[in-house]
Protein backbone atom coordinates (compact mmCIF):
# COMPACT_ATOMS: atom_id res chain seq x y z
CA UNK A 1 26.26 137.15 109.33
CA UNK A 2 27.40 136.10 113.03
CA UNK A 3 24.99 134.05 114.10
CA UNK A 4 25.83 135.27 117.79
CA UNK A 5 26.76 138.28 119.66
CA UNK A 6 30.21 138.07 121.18
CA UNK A 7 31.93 141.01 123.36
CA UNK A 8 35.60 139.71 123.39
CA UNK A 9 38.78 141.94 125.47
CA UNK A 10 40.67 143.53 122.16
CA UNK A 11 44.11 144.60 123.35
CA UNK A 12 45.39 147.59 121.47
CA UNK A 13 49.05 149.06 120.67
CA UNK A 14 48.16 153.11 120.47
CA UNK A 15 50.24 155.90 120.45
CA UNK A 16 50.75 157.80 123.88
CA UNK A 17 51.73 161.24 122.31
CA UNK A 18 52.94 163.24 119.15
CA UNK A 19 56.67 162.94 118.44
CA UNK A 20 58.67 165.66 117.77
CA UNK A 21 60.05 165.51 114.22
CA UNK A 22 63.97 165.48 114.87
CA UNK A 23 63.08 162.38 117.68
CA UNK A 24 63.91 158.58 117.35
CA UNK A 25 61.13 156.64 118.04
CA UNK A 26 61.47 155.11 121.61
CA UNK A 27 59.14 151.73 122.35
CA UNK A 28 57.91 154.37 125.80
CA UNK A 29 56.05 155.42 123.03
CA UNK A 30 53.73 152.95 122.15
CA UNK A 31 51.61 151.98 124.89
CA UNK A 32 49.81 148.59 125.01
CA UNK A 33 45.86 148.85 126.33
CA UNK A 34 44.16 145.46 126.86
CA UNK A 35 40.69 147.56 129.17
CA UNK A 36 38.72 147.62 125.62
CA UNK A 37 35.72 145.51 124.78
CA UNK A 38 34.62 145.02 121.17
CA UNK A 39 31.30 143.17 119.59
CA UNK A 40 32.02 140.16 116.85
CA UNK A 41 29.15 142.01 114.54
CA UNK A 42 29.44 145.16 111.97
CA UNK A 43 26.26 147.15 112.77
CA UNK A 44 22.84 146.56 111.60
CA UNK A 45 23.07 147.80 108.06
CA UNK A 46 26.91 148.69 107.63
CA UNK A 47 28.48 147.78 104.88
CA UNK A 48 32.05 147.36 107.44
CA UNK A 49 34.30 144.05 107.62
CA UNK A 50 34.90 142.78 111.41
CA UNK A 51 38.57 141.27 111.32
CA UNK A 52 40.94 138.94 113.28
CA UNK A 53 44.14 140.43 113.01
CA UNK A 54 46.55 137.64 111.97
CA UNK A 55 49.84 140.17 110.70
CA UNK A 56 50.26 143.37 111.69
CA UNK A 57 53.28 145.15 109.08
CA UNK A 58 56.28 147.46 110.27
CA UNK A 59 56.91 150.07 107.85
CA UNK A 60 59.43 153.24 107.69
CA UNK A 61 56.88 155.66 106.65
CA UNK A 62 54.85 154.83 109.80
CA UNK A 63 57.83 157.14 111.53
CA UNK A 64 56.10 160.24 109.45
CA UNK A 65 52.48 159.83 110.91
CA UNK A 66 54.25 159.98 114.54
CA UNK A 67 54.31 163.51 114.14
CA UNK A 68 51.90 166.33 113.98
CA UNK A 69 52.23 168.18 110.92
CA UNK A 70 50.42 171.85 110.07
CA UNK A 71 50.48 170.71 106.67
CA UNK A 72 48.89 167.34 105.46
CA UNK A 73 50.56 164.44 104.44
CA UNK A 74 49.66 161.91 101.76
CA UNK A 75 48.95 159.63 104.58
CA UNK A 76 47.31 161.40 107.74
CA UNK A 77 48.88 161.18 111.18
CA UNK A 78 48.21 159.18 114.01
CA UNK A 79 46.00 160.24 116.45
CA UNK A 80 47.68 159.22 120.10
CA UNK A 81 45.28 157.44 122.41
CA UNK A 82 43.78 155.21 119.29
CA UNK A 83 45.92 152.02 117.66
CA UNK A 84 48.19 152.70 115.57
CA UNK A 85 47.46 151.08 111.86
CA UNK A 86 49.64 149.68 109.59
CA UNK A 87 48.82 147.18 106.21
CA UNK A 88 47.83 143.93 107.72
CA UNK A 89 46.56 140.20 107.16
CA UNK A 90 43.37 139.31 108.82
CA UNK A 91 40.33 136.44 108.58
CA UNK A 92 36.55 138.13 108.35
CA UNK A 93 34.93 137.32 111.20
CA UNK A 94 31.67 139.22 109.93
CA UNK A 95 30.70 141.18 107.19
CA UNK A 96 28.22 143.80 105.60
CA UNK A 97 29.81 143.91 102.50
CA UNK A 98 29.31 141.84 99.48
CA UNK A 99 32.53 141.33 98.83
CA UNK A 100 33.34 139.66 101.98
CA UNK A 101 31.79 136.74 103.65
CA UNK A 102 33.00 135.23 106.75
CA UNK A 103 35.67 132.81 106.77
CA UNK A 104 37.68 134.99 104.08
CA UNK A 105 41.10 136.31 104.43
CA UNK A 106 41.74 139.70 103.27
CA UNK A 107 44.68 142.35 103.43
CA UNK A 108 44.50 145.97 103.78
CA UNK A 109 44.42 148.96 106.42
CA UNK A 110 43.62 147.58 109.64
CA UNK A 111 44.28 148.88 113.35
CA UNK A 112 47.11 147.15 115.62
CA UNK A 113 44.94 145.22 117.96
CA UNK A 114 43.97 141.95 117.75
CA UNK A 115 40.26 142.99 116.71
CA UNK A 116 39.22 145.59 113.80
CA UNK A 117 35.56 147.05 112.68
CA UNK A 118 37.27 148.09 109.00
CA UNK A 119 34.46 150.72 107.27
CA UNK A 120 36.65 151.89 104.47
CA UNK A 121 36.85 149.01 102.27
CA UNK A 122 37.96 150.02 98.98
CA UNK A 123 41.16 148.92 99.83
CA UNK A 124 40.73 146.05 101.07
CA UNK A 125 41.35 143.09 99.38
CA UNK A 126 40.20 139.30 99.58
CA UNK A 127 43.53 137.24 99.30
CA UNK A 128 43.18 134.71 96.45
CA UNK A 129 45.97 132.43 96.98
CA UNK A 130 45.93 130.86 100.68
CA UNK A 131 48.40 127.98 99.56
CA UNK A 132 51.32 130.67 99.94
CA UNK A 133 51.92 131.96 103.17
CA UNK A 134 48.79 134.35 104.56
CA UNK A 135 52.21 136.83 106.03
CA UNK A 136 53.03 137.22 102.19
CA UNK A 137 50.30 139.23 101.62
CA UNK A 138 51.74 142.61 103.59
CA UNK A 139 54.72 141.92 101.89
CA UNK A 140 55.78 140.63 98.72
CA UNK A 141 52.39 139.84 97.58
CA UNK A 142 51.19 143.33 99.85
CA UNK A 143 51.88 146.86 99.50
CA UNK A 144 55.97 146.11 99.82
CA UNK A 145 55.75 143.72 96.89
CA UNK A 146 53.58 146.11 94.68
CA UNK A 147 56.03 148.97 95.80
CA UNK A 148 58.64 147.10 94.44
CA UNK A 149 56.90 146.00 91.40
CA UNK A 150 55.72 149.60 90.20
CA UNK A 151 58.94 150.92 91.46
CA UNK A 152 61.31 149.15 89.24
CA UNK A 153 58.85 148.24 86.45
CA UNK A 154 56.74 151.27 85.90
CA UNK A 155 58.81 153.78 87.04
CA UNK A 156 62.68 153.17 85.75
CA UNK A 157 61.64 151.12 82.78
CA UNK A 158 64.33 148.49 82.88
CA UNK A 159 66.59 147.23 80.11
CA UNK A 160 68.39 143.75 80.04
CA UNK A 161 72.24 144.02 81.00
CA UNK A 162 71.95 147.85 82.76
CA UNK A 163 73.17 148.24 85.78
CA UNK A 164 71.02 148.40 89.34
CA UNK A 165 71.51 149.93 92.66
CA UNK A 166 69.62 149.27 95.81
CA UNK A 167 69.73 151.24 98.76
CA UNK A 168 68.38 149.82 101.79
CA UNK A 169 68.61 146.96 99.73
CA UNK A 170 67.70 143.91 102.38
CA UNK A 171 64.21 145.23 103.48
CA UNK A 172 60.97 144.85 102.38
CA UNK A 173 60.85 146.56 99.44
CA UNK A 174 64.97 146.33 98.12
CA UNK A 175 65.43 142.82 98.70
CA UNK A 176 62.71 142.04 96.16
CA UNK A 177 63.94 144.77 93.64
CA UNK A 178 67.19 142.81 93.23
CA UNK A 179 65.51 140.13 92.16
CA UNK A 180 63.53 141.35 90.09
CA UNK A 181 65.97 143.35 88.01
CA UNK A 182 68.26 139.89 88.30
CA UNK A 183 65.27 138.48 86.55
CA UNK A 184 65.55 141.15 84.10
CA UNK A 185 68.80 140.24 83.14
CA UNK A 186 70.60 143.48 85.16
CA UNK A 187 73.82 143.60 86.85
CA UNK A 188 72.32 144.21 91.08
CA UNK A 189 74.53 145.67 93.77
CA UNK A 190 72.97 146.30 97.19
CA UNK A 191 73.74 148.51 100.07
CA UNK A 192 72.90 147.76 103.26
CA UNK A 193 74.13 148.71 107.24
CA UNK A 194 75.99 145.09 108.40
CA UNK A 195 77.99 142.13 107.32
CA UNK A 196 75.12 139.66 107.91
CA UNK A 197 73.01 141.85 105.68
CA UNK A 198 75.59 142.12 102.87
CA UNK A 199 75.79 138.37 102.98
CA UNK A 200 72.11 137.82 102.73
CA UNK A 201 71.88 140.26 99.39
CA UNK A 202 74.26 138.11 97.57
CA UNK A 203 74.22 134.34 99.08
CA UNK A 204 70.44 134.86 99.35
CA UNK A 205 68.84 137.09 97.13
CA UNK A 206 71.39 136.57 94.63
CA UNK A 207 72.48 139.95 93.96
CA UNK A 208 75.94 140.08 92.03
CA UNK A 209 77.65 142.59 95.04
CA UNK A 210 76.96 144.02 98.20
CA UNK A 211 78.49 146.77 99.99
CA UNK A 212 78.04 147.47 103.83
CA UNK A 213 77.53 151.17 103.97
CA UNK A 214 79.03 151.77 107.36
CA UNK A 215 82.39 150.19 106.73
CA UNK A 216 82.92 152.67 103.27
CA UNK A 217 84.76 155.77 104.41
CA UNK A 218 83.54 157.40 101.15
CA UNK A 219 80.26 155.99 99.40
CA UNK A 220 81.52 157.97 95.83
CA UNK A 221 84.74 155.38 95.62
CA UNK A 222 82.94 152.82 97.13
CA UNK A 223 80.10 153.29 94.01
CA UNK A 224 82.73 153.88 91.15
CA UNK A 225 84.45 149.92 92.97
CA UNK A 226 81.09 148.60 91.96
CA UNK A 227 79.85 150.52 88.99
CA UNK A 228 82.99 151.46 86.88
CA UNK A 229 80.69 152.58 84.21
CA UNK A 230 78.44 153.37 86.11
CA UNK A 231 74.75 153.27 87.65
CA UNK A 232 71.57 153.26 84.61
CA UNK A 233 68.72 152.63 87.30
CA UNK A 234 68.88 153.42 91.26
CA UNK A 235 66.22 152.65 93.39
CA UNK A 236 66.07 154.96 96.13
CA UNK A 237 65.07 154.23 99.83
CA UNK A 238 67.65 156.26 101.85
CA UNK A 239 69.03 159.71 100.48
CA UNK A 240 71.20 161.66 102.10
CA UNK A 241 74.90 161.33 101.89
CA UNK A 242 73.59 158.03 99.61
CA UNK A 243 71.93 159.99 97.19
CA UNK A 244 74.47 162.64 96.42
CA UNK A 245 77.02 160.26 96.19
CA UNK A 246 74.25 158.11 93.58
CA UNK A 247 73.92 161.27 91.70
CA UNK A 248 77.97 161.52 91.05
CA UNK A 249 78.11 158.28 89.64
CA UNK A 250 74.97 157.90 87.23
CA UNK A 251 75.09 157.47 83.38
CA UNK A 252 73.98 159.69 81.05
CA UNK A 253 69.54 159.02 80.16
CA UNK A 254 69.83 157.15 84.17
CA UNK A 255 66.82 156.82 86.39
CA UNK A 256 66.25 157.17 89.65
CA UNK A 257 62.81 155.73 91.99
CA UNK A 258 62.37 157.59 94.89
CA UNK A 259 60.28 155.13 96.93
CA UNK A 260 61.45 156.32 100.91
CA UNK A 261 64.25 158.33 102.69
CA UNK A 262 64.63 156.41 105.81
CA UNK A 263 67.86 158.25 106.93
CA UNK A 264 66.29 161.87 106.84
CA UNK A 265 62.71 160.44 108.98
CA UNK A 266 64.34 161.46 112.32
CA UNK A 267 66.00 164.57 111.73
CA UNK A 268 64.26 168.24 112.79
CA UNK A 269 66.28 169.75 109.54
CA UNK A 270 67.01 167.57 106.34
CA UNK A 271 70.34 167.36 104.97
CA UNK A 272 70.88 168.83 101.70
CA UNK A 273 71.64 167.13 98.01
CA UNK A 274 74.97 168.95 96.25
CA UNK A 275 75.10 166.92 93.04
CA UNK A 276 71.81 167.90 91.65
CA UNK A 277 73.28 169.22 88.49
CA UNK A 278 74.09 165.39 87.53
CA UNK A 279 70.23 165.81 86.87
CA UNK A 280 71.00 168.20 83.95
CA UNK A 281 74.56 167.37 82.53
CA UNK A 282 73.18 163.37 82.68
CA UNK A 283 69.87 163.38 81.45
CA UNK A 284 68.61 161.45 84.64
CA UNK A 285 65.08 161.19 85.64
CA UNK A 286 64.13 161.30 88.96
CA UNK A 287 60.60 160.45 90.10
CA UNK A 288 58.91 160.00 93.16
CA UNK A 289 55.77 157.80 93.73
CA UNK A 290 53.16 156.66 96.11
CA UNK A 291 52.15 152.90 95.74
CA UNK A 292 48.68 153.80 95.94
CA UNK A 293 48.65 155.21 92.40
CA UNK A 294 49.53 151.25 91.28
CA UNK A 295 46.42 149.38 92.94
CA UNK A 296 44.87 148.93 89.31
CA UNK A 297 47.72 146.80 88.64
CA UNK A 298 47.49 144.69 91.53
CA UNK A 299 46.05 141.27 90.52
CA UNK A 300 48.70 141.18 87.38
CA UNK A 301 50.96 142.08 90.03
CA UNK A 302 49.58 139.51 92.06
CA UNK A 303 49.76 136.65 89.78
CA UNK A 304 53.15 137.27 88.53
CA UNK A 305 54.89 137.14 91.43
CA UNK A 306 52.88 134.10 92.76
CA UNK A 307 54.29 132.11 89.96
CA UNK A 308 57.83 133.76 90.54
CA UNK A 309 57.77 132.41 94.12
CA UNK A 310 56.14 128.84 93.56
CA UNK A 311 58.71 128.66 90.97
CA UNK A 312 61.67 129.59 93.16
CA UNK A 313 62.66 132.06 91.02
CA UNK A 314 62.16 134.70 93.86
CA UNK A 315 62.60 134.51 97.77
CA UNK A 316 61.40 136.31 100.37
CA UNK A 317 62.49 136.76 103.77
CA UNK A 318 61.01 137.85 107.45
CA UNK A 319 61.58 139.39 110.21
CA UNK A 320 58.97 138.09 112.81
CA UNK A 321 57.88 139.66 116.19
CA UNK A 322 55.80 136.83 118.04
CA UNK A 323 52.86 138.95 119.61
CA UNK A 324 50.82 142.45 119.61
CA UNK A 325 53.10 143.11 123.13
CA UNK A 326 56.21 143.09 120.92
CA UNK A 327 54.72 145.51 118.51
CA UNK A 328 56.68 148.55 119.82
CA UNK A 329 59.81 147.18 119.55
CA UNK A 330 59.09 145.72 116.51
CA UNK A 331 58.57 149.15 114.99
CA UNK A 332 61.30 151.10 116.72
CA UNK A 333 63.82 148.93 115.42
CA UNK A 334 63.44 149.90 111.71
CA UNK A 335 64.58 153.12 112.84
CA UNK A 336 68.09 151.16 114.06
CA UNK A 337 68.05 148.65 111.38
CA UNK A 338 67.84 145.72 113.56
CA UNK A 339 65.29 144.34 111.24
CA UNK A 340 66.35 141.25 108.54
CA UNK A 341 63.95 141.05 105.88
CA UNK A 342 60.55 142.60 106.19
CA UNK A 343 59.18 143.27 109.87
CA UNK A 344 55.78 142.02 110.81
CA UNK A 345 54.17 140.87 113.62
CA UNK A 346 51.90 137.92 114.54
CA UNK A 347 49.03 138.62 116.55
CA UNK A 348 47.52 135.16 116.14
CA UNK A 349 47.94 132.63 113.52
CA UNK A 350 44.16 131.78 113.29
């Protein structure tokens, strides 16, 4: 336990009001409070983890919980006044918990400010391997990486020398997809929204083609350019116009991961899917999932792709925001892919 009572200023990024559904998110949004005090002690008799906040992650499903929904969601919305919380990196300042003694550094749920009192625990997770980078661990050794992992692995069952598609292909999640399947012994081709991007998936990540979606007129020819046989496994982060135009060009037993659909998150009415019937006439299965299902599988998870990267047989790359006061642009700019790699920011580096 603390051996002294500290009351510390804890600035706070929180959310100023609802968003309506069909809204980009606008950094007016997010409003940065630095009036709040908190104590460096968990209460007499809690069983909570007090946090420093190291890495705060960006994620496109965070654009959901900006909205208030009649119906609930499978994560719940944000309430506007408190932080906003994303998956994040911190050291344990103090600790009820057995699990957790001071001086650890753990990963889970946390609030974006540079101080949280954490009472749900369960998933929360000490971090094992500090000789990797402590950022890794909200993404490709956090909830991107095990998206990823699950994703490809658990969900489309990959064969050596089928054929891959990634949309979305350079963030978080896609960029380590492609390698993976490259490890698998796949043919990879990537999609992503600019030149620099398209250049990263295959000079980088090592994919074997790239195609910048904005510069293809029509995303059916551009698919049957890459695939002339066709697509056996597409991992899904976009839909849309994408995903129809995925559906046309799949092989018969294909399967499809649907892990996001970032280009539908700002619209009031989603666009429809016309090539559904691929489903049938193909044989394809298409399954959604939830990364939370997969946390059982974490530490093999975990010490797989430690080895992968201390090996160099995977890379990883970041988009960095320097600072909780950068946190709203940080975020926003998912929503117009000005983000490189995975977005995070640093709140403090110890």
């Amino acid at each position: 336990m603390a051996t002294a009572e500290v009351v510390v200023v804890n600035r706070k990024a929180v959310l100023k009001h609802h968003l309506p559904p069909d809204r980009v998110p606008k950094e007016s949004d997010i409003e940065l409070v630095a009036t709040d005090t908190v104590r460096l002690r968990v209460p007499s008799g809690s069983t909570a983890v007090l946090v420093k906040n190291l890495y705060l992650s960006c994620d496109p499903y965070m654009r959901s919980r900006m909205t208030k929904h009649d119906e609930p969601s499978y994560v719940p919305d944000f309430v506007p006044g408190t932080p906003i919380c994303s998956h994040g990196v911190g050291k344990v300042l103090d600790s009820g918990h057995p699990d957790f003694k001071v001086g650890d550094y753990v990963w889970g749920m946390t609030g974006w400010e540079e101080y949280s009192l954490i009472t749900s625990t369960e998933h929360l997770i000490k971090i094992n391997h500090t000789d990797v980078p402590l950022s890794y661990y909200i993404g490709i050794l956090g909830m991107p990486g095990l998206t990823a992992y699950a994703g490809f692995y658990e969900i489309c069952s990959p064969k050596k020398g089928e054929y891959v598609f990634i949309s979305a292909a350079s963030g978080a999640v896609g960029q380590l997809v492609g390698q993976f399947a490259k490890l698998m012994g796949c043919y990879v081709v990537g999609s992503a929204g600019s030149d620099e991007k398209v250049n990263l998936l295959k000079n980088v990540f090592g994919f074997h083609e790239a195609l910048n979606y904005k510069k293809e007129p029509d995303l059916n020819k551009a698919l049957k350019r890459c695939f002339p046989e066709g697509i056996d496994i597409y991992f899904e982060n976009v839909g849309g116009a994408m995903l129809d135009a995925v559906l046309a060009n799949m092989r018969l037993n294909g399967r499809i991961a649907v892990c996001g659909m970032i280009s539908q998150y700002n619209l009031g009415k989603h666009e429809g899917v016309h090539n559904l019937l691929a489903l049938i006439a193909k044989c394809i299965r298409m399954q959604g999932f939830l990364v939370s299902n997969y946390y059982k599988c974490y530490r093999e998870f975990e010490e797989k792709v430690v080895q992968y990267i201390k090996e160099g047989k995977v890379v990883y790359i970041e988009d960095i925001a320097e600072g909780l006061e950068n946190a709203p642009s940080a975020l926003t700019g998912l929503f117009a892919g000005r983000n490189v790699g995975k977005q995070l920011i640093v709140v403090a580096r110890e």
